[in-house]
N, C-alpha and C. Protein backbone atom coordinates (compact mmCIF):
# COMPACT_ATOMS: atom_id res chain seq x y z
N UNK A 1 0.83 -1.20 0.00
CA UNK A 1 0.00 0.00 0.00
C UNK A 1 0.87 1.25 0.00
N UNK A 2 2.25 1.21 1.13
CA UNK A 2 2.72 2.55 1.32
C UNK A 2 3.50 2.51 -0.06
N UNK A 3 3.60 1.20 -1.12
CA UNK A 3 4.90 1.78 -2.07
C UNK A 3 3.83 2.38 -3.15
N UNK A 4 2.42 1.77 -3.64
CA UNK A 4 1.59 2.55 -4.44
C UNK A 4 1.87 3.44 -4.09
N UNK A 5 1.25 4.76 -2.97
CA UNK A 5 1.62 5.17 -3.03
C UNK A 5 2.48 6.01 -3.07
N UNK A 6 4.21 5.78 -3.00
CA UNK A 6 4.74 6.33 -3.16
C UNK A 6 5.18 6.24 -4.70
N UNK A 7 5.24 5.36 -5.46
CA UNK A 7 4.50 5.38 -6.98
C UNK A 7 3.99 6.56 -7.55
N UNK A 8 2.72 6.27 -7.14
CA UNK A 8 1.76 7.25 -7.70
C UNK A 8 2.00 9.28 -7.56
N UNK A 9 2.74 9.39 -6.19
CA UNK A 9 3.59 10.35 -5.72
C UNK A 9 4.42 11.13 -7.28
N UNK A 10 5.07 9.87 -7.58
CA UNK A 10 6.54 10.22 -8.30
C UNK A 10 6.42 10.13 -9.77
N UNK A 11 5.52 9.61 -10.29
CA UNK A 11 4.42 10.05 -11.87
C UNK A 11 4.21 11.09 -12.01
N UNK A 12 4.26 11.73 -12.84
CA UNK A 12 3.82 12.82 -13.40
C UNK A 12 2.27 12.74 -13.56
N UNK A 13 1.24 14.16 -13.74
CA UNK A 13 0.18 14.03 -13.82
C UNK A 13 -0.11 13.86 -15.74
N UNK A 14 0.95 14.38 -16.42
CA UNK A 14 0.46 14.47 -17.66
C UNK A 14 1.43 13.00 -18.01
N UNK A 15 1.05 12.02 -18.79
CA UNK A 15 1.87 10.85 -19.07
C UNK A 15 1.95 11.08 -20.67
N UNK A 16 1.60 12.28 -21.15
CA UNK A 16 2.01 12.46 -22.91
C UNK A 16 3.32 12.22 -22.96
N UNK A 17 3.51 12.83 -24.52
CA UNK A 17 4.80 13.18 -24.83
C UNK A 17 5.31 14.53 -24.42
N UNK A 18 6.17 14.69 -24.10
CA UNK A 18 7.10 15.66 -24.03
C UNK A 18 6.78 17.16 -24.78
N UNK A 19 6.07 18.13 -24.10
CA UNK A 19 6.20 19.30 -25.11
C UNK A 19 7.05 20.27 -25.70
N UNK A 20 7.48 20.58 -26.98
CA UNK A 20 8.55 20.57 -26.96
C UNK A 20 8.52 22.40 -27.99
N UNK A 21 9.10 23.60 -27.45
CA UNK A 21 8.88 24.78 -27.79
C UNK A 21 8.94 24.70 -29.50
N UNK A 22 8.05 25.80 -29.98
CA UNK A 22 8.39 25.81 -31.63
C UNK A 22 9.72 26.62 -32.21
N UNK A 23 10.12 26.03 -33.27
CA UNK A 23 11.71 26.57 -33.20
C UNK A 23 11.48 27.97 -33.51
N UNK A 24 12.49 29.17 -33.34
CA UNK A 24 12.70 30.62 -33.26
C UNK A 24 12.91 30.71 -34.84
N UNK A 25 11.99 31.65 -35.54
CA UNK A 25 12.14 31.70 -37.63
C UNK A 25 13.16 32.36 -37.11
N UNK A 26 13.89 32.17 -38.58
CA UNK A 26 15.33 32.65 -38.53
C UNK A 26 15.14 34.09 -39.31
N UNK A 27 16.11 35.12 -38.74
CA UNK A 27 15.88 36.22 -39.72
C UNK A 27 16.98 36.33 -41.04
N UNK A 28 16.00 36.81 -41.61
CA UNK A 28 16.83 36.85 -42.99
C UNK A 28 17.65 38.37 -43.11
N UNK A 29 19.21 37.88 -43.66
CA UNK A 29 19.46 38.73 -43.66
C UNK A 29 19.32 40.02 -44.59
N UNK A 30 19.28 41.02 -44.71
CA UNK A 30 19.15 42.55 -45.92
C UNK A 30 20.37 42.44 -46.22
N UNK A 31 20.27 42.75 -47.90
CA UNK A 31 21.54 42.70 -48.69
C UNK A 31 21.96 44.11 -48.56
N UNK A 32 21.27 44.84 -47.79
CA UNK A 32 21.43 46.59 -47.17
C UNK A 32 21.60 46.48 -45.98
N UNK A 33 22.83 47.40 -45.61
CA UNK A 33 22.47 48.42 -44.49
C UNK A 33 21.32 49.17 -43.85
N UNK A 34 21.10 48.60 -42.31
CA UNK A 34 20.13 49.30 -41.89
C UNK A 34 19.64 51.02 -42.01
N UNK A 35 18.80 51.43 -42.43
CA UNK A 35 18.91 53.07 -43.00
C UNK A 35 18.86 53.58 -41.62
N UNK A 36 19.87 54.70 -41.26
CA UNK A 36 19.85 55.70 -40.53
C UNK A 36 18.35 56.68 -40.44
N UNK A 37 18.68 57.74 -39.15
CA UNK A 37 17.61 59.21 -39.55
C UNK A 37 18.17 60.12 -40.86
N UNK A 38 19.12 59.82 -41.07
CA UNK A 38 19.47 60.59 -42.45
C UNK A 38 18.85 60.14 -43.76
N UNK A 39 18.48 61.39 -44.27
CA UNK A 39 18.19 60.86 -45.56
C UNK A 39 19.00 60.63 -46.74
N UNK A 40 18.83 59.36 -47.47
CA UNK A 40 19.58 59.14 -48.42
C UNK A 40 20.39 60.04 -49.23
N UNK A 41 21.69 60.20 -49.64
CA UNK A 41 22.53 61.04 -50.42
C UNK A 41 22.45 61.04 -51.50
N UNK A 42 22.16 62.18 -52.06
CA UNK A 42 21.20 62.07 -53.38
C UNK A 42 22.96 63.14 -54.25
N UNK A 43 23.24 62.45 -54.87
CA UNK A 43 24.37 62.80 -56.06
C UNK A 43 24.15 64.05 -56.85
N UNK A 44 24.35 65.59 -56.50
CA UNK A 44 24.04 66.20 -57.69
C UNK A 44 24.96 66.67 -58.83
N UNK A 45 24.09 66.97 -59.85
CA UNK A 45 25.31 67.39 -60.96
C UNK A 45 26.48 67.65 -61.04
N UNK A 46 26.54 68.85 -60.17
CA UNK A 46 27.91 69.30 -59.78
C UNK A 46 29.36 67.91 -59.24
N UNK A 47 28.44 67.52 -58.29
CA UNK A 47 29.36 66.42 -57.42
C UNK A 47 29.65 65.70 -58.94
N UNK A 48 28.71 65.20 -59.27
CA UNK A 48 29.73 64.37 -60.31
C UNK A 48 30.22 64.84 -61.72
N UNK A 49 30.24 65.92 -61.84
CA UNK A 49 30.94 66.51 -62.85
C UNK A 49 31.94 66.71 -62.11
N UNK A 50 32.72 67.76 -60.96
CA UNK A 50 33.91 67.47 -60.56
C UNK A 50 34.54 66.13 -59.90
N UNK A 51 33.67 65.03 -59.79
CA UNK A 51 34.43 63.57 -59.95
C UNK A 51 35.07 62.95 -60.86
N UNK A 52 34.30 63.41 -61.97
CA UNK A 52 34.18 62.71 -63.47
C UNK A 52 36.06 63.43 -63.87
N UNK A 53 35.61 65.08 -63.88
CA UNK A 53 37.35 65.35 -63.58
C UNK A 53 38.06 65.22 -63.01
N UNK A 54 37.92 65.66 -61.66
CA UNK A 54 38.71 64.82 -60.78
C UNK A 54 39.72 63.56 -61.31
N UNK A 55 38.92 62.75 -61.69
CA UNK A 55 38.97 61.47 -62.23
C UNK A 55 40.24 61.11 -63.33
N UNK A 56 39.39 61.93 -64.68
CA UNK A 56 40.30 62.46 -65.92
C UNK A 56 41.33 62.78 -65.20
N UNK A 57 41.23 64.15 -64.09
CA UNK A 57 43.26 64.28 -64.15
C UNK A 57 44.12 63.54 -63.75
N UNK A 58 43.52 62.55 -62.82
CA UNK A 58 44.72 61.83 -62.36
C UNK A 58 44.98 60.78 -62.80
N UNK A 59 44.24 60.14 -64.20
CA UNK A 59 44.56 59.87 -64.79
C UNK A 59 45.58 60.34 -65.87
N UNK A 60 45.46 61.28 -65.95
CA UNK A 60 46.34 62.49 -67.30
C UNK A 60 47.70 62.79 -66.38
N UNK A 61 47.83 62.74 -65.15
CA UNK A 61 48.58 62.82 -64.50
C UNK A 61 49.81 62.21 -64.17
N UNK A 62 51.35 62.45 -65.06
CA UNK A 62 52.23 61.61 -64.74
C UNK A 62 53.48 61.71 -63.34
N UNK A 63 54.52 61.06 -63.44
CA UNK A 63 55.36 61.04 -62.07
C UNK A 63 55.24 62.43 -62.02
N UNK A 64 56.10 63.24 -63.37
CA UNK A 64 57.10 64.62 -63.07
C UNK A 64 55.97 65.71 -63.68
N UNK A 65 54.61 65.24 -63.74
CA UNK A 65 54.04 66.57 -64.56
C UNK A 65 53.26 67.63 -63.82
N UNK A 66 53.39 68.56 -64.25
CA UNK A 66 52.78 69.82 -63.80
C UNK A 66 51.67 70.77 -64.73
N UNK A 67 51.11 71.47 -63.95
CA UNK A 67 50.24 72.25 -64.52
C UNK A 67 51.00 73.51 -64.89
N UNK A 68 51.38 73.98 -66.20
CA UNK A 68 52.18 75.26 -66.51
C UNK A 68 51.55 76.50 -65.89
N UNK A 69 49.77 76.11 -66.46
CA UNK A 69 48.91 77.46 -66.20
C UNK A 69 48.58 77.70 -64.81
N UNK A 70 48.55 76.86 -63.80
CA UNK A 70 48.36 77.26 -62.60
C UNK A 70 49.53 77.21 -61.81
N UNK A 71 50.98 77.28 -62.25
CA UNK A 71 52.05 78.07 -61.13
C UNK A 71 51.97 79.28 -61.47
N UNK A 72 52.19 80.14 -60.40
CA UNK A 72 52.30 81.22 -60.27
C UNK A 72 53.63 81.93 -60.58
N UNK A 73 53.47 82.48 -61.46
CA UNK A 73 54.88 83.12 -62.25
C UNK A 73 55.53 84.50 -60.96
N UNK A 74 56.68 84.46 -60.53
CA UNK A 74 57.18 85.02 -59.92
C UNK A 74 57.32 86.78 -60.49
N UNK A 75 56.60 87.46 -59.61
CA UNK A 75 56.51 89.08 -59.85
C UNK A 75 58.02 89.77 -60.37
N UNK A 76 58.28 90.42 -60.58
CA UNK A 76 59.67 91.18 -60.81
C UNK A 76 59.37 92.86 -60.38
N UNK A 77 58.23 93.27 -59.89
CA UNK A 77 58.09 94.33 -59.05
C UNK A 77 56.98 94.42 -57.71
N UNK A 78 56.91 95.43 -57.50
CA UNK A 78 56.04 95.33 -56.08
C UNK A 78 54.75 95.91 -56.09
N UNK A 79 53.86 95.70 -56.28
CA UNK A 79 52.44 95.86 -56.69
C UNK A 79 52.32 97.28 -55.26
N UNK A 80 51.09 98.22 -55.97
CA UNK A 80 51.07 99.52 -55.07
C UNK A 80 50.37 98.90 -53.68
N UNK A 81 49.58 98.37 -53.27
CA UNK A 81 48.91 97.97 -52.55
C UNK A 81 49.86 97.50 -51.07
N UNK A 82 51.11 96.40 -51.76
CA UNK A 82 52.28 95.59 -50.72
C UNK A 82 52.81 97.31 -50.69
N UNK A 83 53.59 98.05 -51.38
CA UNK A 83 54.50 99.54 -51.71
C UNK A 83 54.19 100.19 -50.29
N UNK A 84 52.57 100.60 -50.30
CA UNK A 84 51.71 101.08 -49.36
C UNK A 84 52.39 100.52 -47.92
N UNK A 85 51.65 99.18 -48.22
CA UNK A 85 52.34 98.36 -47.01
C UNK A 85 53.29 98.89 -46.24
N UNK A 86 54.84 98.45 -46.97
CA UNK A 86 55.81 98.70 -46.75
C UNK A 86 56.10 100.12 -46.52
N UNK A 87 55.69 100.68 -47.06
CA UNK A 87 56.08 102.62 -46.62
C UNK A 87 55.22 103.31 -44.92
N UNK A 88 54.21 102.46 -45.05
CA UNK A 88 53.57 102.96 -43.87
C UNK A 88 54.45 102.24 -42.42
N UNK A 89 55.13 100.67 -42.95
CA UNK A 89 56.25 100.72 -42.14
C UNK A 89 57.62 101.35 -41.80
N UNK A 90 57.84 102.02 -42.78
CA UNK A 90 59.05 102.81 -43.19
C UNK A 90 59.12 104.04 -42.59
N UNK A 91 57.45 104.85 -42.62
CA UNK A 91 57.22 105.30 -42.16
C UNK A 91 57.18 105.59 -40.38
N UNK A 92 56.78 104.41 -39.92
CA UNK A 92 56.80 104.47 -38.24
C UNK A 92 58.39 103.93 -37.83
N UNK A 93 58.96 104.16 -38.52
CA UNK A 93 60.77 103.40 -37.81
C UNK A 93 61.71 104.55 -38.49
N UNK A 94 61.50 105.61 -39.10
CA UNK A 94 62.29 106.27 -40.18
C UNK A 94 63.44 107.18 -38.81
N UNK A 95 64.14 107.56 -39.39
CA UNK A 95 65.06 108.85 -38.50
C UNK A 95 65.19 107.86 -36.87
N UNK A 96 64.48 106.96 -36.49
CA UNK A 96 65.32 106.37 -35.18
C UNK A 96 66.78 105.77 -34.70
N UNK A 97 67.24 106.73 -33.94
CA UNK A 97 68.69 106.77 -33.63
C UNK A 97 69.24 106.95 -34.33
N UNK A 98 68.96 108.37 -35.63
CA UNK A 98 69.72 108.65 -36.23
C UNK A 98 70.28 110.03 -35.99
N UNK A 99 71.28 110.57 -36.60
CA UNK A 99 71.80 112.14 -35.77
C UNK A 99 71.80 112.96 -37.22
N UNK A 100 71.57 113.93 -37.72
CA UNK A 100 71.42 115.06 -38.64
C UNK A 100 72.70 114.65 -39.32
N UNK A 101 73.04 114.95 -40.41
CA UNK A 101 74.54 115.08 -40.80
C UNK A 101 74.57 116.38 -40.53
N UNK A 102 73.49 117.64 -40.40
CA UNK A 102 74.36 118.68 -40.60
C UNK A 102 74.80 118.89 -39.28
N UNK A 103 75.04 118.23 -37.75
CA UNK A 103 75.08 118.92 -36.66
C UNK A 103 76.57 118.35 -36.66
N UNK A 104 76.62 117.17 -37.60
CA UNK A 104 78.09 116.08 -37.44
C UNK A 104 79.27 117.23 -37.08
N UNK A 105 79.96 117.34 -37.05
CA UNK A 105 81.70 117.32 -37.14
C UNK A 105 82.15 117.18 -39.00
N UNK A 106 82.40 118.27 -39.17
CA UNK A 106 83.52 118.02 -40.89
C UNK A 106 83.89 116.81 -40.77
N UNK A 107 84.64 116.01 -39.90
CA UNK A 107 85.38 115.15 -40.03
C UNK A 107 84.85 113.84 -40.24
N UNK A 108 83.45 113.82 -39.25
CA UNK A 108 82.77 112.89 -39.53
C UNK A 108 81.59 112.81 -39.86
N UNK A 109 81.07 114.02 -41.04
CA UNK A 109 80.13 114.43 -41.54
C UNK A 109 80.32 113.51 -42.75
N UNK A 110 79.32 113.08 -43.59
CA UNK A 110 79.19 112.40 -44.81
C UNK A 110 79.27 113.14 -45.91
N UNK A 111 79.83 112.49 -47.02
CA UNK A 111 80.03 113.23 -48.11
C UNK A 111 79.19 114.02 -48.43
N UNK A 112 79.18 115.18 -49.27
CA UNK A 112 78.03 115.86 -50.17
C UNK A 112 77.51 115.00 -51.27
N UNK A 113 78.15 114.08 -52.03
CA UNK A 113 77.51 113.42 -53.15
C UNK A 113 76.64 112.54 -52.52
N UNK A 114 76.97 111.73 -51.45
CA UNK A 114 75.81 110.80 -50.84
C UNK A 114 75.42 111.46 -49.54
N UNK A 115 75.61 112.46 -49.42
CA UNK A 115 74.79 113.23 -48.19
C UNK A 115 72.88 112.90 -48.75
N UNK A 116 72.42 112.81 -47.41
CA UNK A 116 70.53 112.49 -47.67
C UNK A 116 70.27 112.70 -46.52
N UNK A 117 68.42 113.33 -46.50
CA UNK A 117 68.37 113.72 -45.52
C UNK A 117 67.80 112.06 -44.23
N UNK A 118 68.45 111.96 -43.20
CA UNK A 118 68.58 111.13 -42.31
C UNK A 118 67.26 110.96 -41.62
N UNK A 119 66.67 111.75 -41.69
CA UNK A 119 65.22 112.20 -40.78
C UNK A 119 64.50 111.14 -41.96
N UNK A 120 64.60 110.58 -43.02
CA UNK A 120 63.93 110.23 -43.79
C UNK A 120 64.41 108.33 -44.35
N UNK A 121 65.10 108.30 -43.18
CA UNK A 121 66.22 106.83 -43.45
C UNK A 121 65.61 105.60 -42.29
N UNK A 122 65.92 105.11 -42.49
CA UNK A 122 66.01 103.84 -41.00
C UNK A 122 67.53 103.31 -40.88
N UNK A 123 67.92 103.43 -39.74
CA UNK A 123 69.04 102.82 -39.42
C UNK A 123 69.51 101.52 -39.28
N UNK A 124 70.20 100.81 -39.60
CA UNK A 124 70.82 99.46 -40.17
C UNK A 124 70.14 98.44 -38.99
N UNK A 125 70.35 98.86 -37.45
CA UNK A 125 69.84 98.59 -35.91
C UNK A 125 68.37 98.45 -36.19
N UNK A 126 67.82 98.98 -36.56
CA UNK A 126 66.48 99.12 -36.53
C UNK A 126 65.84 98.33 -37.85
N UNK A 127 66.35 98.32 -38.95
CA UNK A 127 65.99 97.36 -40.15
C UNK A 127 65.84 95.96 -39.54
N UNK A 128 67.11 95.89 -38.81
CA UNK A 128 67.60 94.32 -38.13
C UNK A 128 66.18 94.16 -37.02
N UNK A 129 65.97 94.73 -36.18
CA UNK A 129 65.02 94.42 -35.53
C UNK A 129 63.74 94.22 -35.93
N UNK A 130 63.20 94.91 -37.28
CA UNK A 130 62.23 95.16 -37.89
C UNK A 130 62.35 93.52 -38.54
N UNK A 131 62.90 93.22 -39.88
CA UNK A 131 62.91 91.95 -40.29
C UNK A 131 63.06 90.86 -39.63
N UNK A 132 63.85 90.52 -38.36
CA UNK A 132 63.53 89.67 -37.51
C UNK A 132 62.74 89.12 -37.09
N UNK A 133 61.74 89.74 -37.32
CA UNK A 133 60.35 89.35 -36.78
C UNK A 133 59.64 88.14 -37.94
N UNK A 134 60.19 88.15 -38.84
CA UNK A 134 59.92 87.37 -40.21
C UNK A 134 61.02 85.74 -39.63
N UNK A 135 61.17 86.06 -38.75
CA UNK A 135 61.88 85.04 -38.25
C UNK A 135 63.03 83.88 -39.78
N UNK A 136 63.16 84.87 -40.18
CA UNK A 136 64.38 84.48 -41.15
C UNK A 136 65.77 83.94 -40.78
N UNK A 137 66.81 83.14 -41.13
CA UNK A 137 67.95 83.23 -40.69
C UNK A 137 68.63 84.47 -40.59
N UNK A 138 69.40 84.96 -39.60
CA UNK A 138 70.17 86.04 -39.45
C UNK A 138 70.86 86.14 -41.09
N UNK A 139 72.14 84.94 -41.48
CA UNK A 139 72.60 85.16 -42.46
C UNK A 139 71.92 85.80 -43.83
N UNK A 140 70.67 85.53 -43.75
CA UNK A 140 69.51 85.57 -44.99
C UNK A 140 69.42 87.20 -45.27
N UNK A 141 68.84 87.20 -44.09
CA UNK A 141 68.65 88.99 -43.83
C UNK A 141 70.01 90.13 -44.21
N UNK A 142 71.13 89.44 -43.58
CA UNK A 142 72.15 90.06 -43.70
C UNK A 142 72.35 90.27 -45.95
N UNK A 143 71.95 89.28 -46.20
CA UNK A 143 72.45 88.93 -47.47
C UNK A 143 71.43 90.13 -48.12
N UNK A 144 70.07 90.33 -47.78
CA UNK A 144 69.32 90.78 -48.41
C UNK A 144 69.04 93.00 -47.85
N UNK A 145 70.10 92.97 -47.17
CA UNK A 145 70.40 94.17 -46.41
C UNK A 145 71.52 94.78 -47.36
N UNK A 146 72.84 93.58 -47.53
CA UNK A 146 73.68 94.07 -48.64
C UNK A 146 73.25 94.40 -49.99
N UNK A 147 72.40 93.85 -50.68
CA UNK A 147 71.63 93.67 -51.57
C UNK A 147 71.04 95.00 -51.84
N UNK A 148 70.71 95.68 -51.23
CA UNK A 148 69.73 96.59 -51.29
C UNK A 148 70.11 98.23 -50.94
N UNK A 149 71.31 97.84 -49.66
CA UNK A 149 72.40 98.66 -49.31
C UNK A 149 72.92 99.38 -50.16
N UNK A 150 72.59 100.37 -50.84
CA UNK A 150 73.52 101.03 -52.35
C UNK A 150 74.81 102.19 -51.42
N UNK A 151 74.23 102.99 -50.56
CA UNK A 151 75.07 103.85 -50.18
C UNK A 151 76.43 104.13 -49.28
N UNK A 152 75.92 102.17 -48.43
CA UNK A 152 76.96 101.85 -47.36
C UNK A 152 77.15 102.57 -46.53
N UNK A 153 76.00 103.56 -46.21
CA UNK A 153 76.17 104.36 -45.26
C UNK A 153 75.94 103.51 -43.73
N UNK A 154 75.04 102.77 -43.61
CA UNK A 154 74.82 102.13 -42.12
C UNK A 154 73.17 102.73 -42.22
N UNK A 155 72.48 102.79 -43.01
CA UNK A 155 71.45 103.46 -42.97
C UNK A 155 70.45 102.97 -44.62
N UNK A 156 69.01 102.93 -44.49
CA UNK A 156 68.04 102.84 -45.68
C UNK A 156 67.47 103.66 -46.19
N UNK A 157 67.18 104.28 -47.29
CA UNK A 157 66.44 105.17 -47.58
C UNK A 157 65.27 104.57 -47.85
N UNK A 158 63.84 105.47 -47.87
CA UNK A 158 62.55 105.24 -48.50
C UNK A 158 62.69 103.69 -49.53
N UNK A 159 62.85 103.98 -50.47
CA UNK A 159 63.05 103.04 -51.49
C UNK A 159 63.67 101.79 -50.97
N UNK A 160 65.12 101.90 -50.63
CA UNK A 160 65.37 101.24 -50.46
C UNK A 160 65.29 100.14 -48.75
N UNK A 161 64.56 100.59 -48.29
CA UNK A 161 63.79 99.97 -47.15
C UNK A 161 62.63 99.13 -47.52
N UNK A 162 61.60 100.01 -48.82
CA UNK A 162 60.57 99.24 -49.30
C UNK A 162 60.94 97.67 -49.76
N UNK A 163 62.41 97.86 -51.15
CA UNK A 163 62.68 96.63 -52.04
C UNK A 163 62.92 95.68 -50.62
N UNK A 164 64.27 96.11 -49.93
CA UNK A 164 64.19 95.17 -48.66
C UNK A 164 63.38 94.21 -48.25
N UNK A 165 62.22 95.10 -47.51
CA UNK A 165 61.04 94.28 -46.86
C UNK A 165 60.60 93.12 -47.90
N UNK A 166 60.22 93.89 -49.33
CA UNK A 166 59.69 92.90 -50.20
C UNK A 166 60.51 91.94 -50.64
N UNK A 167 61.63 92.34 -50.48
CA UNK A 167 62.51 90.90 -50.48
C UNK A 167 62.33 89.81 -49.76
N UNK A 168 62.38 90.42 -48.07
CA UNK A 168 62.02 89.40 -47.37
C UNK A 168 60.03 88.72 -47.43
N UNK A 169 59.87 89.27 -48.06
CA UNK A 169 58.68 88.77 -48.11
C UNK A 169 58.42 87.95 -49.31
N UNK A 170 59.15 88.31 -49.86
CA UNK A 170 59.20 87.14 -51.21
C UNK A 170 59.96 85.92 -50.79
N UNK A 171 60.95 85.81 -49.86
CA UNK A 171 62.10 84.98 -49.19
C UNK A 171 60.86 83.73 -48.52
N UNK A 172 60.07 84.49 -47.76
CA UNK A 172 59.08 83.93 -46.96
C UNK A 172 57.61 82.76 -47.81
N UNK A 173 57.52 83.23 -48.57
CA UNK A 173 56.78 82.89 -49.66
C UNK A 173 57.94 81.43 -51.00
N UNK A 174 58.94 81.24 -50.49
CA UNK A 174 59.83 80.52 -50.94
C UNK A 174 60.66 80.81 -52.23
N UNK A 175 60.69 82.27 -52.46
CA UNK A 175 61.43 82.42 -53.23
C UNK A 175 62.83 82.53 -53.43
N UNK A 176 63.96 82.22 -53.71
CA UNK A 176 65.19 82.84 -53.09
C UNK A 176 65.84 83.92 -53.37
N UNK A 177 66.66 84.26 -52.56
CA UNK A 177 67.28 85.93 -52.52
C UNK A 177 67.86 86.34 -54.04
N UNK A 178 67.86 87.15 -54.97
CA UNK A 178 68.19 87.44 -56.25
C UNK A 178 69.73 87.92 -55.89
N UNK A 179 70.26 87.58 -57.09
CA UNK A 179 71.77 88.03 -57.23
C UNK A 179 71.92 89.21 -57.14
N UNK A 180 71.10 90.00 -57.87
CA UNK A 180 70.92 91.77 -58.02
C UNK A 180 69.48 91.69 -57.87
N UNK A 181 69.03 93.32 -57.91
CA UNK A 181 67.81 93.91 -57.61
C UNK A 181 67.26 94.32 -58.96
N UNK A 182 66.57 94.15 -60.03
CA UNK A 182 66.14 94.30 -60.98
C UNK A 182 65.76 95.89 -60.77
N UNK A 183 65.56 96.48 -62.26
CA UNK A 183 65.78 97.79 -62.09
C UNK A 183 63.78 97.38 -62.38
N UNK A 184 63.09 96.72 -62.45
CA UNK A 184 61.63 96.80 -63.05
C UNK A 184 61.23 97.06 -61.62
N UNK A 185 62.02 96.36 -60.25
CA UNK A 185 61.83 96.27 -58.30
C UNK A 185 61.83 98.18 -58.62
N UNK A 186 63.19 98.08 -58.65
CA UNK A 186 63.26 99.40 -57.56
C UNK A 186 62.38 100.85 -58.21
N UNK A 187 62.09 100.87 -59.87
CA UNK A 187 60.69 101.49 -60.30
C UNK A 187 59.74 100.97 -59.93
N UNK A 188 59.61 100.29 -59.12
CA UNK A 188 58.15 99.93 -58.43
C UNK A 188 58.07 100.40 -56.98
N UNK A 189 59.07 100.38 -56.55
CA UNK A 189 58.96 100.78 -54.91
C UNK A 189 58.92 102.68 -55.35
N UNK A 190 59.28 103.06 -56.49
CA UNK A 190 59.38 104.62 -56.03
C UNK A 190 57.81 104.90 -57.16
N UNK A 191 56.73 103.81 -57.31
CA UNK A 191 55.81 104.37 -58.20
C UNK A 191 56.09 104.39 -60.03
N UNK A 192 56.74 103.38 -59.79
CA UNK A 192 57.26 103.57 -61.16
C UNK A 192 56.92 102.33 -61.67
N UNK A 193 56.75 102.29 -63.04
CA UNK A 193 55.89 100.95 -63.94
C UNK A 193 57.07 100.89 -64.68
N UNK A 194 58.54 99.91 -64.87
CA UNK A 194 59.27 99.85 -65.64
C UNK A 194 58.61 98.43 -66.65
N UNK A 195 58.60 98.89 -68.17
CA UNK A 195 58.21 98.25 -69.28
C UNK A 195 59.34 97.24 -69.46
N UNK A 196 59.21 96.20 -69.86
CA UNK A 196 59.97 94.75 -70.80
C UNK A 196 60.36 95.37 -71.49
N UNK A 197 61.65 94.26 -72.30
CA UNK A 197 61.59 94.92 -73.97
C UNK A 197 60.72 94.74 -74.79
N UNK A 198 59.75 93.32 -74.25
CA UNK A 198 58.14 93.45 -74.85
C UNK A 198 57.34 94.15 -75.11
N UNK A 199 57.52 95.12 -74.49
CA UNK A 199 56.45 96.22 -73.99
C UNK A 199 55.61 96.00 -73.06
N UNK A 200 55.76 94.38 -72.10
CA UNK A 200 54.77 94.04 -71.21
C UNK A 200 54.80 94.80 -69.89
């Protein structure tokens, strides 16, 4: 009696088969990317006309070749606008620490042929501090000071303070220092349009 029921105890109430969960559908995958909140990128004309070239040039494009028409051909004077520039600096540094020739001493008064008036110069000290700031090599500057230097006095005039600067500013821009100063430069720093033998 007590093993019935302990039998009957240890049976289950359901004596079926086994229920058994339905399998999970599989998801299929999209041959797409899930779409974002953005809306689709819609290609316009433009975009692919500069692809399409794009394209062409670098194809047309070999190791050593260049575009002739888009380097920039190196100036041979100083446009009025930079001139300006440069004079309104010329202007705030001119006559500092310089002394009159006429108060000098005969002895160490400057010639009459290169006598100029000083009130109207920058002093060699003061050029140097001025271009420095272009953070150039010392030697560079020095090179482009001789260069420009006509009177050897220790001193710049107008003009020749302008070609200076624009030297170094052409230096800066990667050009390198010229052997001489073209005479088309220094008619440009005093307002002057010197012609080619072209006539250009």
């Amino acid at each position: 009696m007590a093993g019935s029921l302990a039998s009957s105890r240890l049976t289950p109430h359901h004596t079926g088969s086994k229920l058994v969960p339905p399998p999970v559908p599989k998801r299929q995958k999209s041959p797409r990317m899930l779409h974002t909140l953005r809306n689709p990128h819609q290609v316009s004309d433009d975009e692919e006309d500069s692809h399409k070239k794009g394209h062409r040039a670098l194809l047309r494009k070999g190791k050593h070749a260049h575009h002739e028409g888009s380097r920039k051909k190196w100036r041979e004077e100083i446009r009025p606008r930079e001139r300006k520039r440069y004079e309104a600096l010329w202007a705030s540094n001119r006559g500092i620490l310089l002394t009159d020739t006429r108060l000098m001493s005969p002895a160490t008064s400057i010639s009459s042929d290169l006598d100029r008036d000083v009130s109207q110069c920058v002093a060699n000290v003061v050029v140097r501090e001025v271009w420095r700031r272009s953070r150039l090599p010392l030697d560079e500057l020095a090179e482009i000071y001789d260069l420009v230097d006509r009177s050897r006095m220790g001193m710049l005039s107008r003009a020749e303070f302008v070609v200076g600067t624009w030297l170094v500013d052409q230096r800066l821009k990667g050009r390198k220092v010229p052997a001489r100063v073209t005479d088309s430069v220094w008619g440009s720093a005093n307002g002057v349009t010197v012609k080619g033998p072209n006539g250009k």
